[in-house]
C-alpha atoms as a PDB file:
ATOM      1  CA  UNK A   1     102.582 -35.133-100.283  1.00  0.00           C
ATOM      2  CA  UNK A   2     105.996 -33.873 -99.754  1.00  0.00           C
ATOM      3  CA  UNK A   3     108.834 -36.466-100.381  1.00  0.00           C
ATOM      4  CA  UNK A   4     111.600 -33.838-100.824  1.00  0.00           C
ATOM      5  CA  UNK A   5     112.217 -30.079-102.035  1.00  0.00           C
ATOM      6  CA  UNK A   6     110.424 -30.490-105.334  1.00  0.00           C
ATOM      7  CA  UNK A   7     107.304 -31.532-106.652  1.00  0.00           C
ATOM      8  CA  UNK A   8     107.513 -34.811-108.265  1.00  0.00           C
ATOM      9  CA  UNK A   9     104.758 -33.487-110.624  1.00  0.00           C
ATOM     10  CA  UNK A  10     106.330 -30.322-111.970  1.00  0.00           C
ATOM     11  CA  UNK A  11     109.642 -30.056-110.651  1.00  0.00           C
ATOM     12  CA  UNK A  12     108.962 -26.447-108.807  1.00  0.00           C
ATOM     13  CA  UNK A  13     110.033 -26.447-105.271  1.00  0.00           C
ATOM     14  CA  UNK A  14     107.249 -27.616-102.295  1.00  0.00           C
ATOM     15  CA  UNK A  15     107.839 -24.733-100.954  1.00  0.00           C
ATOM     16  CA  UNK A  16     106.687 -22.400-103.681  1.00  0.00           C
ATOM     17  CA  UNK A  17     103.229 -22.847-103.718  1.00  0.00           C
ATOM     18  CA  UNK A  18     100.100 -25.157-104.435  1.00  0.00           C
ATOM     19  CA  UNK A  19     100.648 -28.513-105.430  1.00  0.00           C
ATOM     20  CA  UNK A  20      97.072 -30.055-104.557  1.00  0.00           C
ATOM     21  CA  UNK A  21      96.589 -30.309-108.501  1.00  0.00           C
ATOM     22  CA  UNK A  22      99.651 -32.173-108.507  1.00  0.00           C
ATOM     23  CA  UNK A  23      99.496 -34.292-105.611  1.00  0.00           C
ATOM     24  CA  UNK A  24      96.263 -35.576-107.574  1.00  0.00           C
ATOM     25  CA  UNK A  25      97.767 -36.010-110.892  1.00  0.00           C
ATOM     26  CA  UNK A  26     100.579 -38.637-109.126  1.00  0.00           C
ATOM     27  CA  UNK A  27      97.736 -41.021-108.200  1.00  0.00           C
ATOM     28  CA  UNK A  28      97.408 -41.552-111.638  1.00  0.00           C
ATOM     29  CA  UNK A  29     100.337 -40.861-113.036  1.00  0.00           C
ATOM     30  CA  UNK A  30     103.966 -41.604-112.565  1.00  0.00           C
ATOM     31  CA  UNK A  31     106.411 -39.011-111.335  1.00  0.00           C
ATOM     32  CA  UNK A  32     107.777 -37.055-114.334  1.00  0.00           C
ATOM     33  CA  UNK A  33     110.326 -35.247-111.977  1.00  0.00           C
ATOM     34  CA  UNK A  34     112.899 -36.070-109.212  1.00  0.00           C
ATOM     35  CA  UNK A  35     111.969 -35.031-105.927  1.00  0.00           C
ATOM     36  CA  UNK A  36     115.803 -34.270-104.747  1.00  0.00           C
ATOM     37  CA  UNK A  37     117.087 -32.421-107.816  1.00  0.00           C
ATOM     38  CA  UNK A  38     113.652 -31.364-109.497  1.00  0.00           C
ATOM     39  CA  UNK A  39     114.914 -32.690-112.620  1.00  0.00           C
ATOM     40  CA  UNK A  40     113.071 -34.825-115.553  1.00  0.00           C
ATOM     41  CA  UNK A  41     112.993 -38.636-114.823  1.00  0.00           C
ATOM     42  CA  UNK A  42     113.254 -41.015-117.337  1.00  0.00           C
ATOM     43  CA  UNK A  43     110.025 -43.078-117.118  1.00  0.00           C
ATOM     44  CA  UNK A  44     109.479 -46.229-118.638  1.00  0.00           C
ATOM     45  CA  UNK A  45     105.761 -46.995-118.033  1.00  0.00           C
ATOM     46  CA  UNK A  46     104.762 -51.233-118.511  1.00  0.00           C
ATOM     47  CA  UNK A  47     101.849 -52.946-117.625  1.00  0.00           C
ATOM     48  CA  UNK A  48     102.385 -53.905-114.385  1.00  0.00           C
ATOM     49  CA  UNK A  49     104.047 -50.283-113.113  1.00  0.00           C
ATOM     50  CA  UNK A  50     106.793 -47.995-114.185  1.00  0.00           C
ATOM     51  CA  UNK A  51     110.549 -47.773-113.729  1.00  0.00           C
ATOM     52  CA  UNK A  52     111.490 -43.635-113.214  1.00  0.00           C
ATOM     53  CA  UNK A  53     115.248 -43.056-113.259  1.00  0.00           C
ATOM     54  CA  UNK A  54     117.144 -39.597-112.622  1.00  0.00           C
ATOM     55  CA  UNK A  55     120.272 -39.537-114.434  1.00  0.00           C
ATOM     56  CA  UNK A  56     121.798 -36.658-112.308  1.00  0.00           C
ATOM     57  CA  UNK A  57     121.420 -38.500-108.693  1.00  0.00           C
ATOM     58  CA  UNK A  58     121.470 -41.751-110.453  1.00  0.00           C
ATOM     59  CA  UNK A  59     118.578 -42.882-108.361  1.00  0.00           C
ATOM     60  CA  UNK A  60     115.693 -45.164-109.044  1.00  0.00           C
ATOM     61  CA  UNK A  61     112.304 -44.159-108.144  1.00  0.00           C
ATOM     62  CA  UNK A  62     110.014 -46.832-106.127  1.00  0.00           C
ATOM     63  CA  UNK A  63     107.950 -48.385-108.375  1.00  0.00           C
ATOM     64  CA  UNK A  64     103.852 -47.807-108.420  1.00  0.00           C
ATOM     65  CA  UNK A  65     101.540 -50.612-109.298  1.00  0.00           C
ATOM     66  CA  UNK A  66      98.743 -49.072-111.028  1.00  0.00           C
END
């Protein structure tokens, strides 16, 4: 489940391995990590869904109902 160069479950790069653990984890889950810098998000988690911010490409992550 590639979205960009780094895992939105552990930040490593796609390209550096495995991430069938993780792709697993984010149907649960919200992404803890930005897919375009591989930095931690800022999650807010509600009822309803989650809002996941990075504060270095000042991007908002889409939103997953749960």
């Amino acid at each position: 489940m590639t979205h960009g160069p780094f895992c939105r479950a552990c930040g490593h790069p796609e390209a550096a391995g495995e991430h069938d653990g993780c792709d697993l984890r984010l149907q649960l889950d919200p992404p803890r990590f930005c897919a375009t810098c591989g930095r931690r998000l800022d999650v807010q988690v509600f009822p309803t869904g989650y809002r996941a911010t990075c504060r270095r490409c000042d991007g908002v992550h889409p939103a997953h109902r749960a």
